[in-house]
C-alpha atoms as a PDB file:
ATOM      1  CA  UNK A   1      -8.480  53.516   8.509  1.00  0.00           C
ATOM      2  CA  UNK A   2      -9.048  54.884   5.006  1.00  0.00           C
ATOM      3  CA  UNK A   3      -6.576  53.668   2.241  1.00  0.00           C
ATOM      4  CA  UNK A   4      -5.467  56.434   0.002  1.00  0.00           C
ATOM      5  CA  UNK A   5      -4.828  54.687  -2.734  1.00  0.00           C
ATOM      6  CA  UNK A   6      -7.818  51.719  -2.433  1.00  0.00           C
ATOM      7  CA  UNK A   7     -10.415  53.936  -1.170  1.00  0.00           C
ATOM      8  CA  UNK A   8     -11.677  51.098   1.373  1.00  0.00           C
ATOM      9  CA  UNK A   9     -11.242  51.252   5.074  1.00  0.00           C
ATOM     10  CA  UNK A  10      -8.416  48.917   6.451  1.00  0.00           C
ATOM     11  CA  UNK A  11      -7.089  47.876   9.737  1.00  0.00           C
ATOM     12  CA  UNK A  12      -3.283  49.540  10.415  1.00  0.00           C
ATOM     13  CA  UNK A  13      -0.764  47.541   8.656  1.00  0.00           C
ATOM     14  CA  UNK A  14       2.750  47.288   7.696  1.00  0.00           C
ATOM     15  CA  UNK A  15       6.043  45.126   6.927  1.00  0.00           C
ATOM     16  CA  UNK A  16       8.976  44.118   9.153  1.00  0.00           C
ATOM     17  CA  UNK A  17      12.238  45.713   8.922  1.00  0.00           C
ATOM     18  CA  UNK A  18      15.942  44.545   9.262  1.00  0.00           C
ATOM     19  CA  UNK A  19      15.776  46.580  12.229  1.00  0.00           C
ATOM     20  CA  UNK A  20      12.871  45.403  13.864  1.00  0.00           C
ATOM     21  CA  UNK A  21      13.823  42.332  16.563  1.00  0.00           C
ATOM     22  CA  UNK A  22      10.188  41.285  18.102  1.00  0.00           C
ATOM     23  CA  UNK A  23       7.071  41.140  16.424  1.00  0.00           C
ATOM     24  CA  UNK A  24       5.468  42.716  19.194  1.00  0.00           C
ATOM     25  CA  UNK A  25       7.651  45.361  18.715  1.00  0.00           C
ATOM     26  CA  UNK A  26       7.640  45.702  14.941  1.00  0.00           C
ATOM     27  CA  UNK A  27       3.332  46.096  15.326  1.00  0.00           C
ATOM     28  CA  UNK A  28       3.526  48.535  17.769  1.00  0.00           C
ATOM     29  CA  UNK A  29       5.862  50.403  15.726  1.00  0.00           C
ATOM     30  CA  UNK A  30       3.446  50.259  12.782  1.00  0.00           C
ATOM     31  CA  UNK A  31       0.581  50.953  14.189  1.00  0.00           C
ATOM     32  CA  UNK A  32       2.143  54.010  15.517  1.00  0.00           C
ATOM     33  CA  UNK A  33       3.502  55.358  12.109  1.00  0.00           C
ATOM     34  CA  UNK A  34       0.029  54.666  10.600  1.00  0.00           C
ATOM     35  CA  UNK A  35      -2.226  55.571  13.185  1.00  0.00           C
ATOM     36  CA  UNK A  36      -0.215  58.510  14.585  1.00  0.00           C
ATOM     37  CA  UNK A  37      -0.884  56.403  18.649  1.00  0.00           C
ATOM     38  CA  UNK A  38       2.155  57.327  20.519  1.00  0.00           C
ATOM     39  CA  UNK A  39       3.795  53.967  21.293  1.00  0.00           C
ATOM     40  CA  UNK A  40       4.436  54.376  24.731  1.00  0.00           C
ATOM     41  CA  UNK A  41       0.375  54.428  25.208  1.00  0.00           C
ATOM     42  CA  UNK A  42       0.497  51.060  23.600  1.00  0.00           C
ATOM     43  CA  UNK A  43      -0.045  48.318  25.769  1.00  0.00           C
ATOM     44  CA  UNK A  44       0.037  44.964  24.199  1.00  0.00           C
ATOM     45  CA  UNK A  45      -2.551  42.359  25.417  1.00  0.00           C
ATOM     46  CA  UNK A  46      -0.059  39.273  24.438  1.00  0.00           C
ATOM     47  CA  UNK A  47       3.293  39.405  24.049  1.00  0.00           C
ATOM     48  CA  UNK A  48       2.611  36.637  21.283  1.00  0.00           C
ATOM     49  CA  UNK A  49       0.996  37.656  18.160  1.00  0.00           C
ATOM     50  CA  UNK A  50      -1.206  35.945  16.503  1.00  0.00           C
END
């Protein structure tokens, strides 16, 4: 994706939140508010993250 503010193109990113209670879950959540995916069209390959 392009970074406003860098200018370079990224892969989707983001931070945990208090709220947030897998990883799994926290990434899909991410990806969706940065990529605009609908989560439920997310299907994770491994429930562990690497």
């Amino acid at each position: 994706m392009e970074h406003l503010a860098y200018g370079i193109t990224l892969q989707p990113g983001g931070h945990l939140e208090p709220t947030d209670t897998t990883l799994v879950g926290a990434a899909i959540l991410e990806l969706s508010q940065e990529t605009g995916i609908d989560p439920a069209q997310n299907v994770p390959v491994s429930a562990h993250p690497a």
